[in-house]
Protein backbone atom coordinates (compact mmCIF):
# COMPACT_ATOMS: atom_id res chain seq x y z
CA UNK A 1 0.00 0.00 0.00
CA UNK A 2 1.13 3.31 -1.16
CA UNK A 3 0.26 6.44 0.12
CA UNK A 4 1.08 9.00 -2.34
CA UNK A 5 3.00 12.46 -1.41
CA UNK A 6 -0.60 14.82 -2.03
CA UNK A 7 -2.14 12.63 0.70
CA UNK A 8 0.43 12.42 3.00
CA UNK A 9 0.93 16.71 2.90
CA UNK A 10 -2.71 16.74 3.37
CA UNK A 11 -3.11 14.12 6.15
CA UNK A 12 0.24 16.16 7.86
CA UNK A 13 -1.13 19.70 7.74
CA UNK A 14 -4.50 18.18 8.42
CA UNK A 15 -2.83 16.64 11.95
CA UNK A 16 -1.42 20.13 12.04
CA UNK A 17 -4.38 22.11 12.22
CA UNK A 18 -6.16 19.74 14.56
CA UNK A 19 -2.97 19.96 16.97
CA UNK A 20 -3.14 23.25 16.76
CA UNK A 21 -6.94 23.34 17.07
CA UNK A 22 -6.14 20.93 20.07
CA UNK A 23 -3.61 23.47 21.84
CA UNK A 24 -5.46 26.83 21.22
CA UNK A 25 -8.32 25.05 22.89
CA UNK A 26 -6.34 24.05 25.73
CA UNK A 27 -4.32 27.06 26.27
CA UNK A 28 -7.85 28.90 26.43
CA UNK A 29 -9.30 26.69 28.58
CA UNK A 30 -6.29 26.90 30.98
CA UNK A 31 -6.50 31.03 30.72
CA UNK A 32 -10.45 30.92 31.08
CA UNK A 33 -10.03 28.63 34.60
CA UNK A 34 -7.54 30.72 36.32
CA UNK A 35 -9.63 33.81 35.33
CA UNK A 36 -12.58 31.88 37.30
CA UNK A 37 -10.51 31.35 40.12
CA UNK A 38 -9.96 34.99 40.25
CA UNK A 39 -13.09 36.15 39.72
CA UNK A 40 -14.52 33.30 42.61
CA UNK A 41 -11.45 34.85 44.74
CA UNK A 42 -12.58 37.89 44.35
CA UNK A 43 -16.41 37.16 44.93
CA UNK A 44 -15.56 35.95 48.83
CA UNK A 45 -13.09 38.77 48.67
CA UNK A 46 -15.96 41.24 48.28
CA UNK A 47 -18.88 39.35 50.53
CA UNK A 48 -15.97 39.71 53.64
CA UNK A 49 -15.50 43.39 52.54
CA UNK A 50 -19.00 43.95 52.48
CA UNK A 51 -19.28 42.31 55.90
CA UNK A 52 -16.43 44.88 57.40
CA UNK A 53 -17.91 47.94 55.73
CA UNK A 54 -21.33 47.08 56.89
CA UNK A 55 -19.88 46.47 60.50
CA UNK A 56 -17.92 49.80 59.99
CA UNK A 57 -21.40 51.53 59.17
CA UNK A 58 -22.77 49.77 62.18
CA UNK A 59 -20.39 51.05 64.49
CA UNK A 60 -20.18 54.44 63.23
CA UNK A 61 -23.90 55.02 63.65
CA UNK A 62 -23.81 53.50 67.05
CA UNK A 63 -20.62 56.18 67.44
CA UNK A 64 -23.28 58.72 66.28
CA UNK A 65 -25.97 58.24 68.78
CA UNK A 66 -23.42 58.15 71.59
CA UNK A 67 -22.26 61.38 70.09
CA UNK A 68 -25.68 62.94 70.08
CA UNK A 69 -26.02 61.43 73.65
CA UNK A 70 -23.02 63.07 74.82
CA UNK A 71 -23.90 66.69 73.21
CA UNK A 72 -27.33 66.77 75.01
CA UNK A 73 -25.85 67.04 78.44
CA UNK A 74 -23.20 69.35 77.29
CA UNK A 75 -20.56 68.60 79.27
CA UNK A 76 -17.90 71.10 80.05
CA UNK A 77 -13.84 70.45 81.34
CA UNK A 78 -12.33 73.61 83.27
CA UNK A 79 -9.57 75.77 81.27
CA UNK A 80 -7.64 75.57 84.37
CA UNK A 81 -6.48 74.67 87.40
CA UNK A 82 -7.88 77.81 89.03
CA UNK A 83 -11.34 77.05 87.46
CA UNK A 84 -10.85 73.38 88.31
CA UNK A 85 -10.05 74.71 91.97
CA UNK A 86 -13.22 77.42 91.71
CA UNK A 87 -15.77 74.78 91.03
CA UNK A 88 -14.45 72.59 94.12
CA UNK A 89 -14.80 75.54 96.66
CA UNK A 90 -18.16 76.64 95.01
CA UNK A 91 -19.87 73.29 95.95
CA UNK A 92 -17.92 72.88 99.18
CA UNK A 93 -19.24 76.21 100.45
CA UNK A 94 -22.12 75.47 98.98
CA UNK A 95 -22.93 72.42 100.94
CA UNK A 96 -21.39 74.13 103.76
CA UNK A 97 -18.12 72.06 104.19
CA UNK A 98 -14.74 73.93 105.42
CA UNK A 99 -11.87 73.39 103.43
CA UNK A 100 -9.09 72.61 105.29
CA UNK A 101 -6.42 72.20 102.66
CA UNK A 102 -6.39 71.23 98.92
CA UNK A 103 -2.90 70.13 97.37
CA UNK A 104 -2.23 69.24 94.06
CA UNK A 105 -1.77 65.09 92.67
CA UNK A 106 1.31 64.78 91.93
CA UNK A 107 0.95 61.44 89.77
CA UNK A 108 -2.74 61.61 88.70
CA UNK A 109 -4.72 58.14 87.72
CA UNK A 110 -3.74 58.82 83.69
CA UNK A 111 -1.26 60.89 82.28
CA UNK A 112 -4.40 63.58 80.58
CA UNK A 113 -5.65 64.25 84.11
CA UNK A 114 -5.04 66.81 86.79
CA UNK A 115 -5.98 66.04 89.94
CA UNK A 116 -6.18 67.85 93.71
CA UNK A 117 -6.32 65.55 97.14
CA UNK A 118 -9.09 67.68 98.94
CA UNK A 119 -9.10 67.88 103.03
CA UNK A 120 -12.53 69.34 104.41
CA UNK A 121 -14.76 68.95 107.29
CA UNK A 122 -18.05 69.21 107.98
CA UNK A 123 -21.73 67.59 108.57
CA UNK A 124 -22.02 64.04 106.88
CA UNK A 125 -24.99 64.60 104.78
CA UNK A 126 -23.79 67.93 103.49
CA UNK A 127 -20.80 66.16 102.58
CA UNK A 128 -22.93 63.55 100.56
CA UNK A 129 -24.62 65.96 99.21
CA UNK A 130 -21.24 67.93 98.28
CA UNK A 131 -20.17 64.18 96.36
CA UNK A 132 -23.46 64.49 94.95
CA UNK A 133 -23.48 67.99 93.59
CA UNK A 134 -20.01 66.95 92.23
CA UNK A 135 -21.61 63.90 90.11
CA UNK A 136 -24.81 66.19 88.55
CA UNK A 137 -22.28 68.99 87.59
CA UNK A 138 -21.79 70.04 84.35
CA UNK A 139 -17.73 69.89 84.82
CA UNK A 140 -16.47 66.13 84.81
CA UNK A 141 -14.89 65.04 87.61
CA UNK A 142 -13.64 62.11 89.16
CA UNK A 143 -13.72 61.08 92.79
CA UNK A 144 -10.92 58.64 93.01
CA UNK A 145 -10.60 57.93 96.09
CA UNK A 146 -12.90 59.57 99.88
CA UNK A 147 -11.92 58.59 103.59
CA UNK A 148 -14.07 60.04 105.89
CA UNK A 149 -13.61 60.08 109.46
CA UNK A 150 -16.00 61.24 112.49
CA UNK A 151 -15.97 60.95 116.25
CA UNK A 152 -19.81 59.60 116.80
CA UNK A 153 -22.28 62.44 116.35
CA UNK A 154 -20.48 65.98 115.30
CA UNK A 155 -18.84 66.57 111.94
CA UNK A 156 -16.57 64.63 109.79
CA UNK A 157 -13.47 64.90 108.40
CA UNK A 158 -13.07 64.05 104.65
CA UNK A 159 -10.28 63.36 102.83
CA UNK A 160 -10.70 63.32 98.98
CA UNK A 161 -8.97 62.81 95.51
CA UNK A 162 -10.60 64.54 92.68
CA UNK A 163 -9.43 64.31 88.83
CA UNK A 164 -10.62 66.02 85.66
CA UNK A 165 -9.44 66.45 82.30
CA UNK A 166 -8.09 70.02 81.28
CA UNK A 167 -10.07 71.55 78.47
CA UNK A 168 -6.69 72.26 76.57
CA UNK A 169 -4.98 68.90 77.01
């Protein structure tokens, strides 16, 4: 059996352009699945940035309501220790309490605060009521620490550490 040179050319370049048929299709088909990896990569990529950015939006609404929570009882910090020091005596003599001595912290609870350790003496419920008035002021304070002392029936001694946070820290 003899196969003639026409039909072998044509069975060759046939072969050739089904190989090459054959590797165009692969080399496609390769390309095409990587790109779906991406694109699935970049699906869960997007459903766990939509989960942060809706957890962002979340937290800065909840941020917002705090905010507005915060601006309705308009809360004011002194300018300075002399204001810080004012407000004190105002609701010590207010209350009736005599101020015995009032020294500067020297190492506050956090670095932002000042603080003052308070001595005073006086009648036990005015002196609640002086804790009290501190609480429902408009300046924020902190009592850190209150020893009080009495001798039965008479007044008490109190001894006090009050912080706050300076308006210009």
């Amino acid at each position: 059996m003899k196969i003639n040179v026409k039909k072998t050319l044509i069975i060759f370049v046939f072969c050739l352009i089904v190989g090459g048929f054959l590797w165009t299709q692969h080399s496609m088909s390769a390309s095409i699945m990587a790109e779906r990896k991406s694109i699935e990569d970049l699906s869960k990529q997007e459903f766990t940035l939509k989960g942060a950015v809706s957890r962002k939006y979340a937290l800065l609404d909840s941020y917002r309501d705090i905010l507005q929570k915060v601006e309705a009882f308009q809360f004011s910090f002194p300018a300075d220790n002399v204001a810080f020091f004012a407000s004190l005596e105002r609701i010590m003599a207010g209350n009736e309490l005599k101020i015995i001595k009032v020294n500067p912290v020297r190492k506050p609870s956090a670095p932002d605060r000042t603080g003052v350790q308070v001595t005073c003496e006086g009648d036990y419920y005015r002196l609640l009521d002086a804790v009290s008035e501190m609480r429902d002021n408009k300046m924020i304070v902190c009592l850190s620490s209150l020893r009080v002392t009495g001798n039965g029936s008479g007044p008490v001694s109190a001894d006090m550490s009050v912080e706050t946070i300076m308006r210009g820290k």
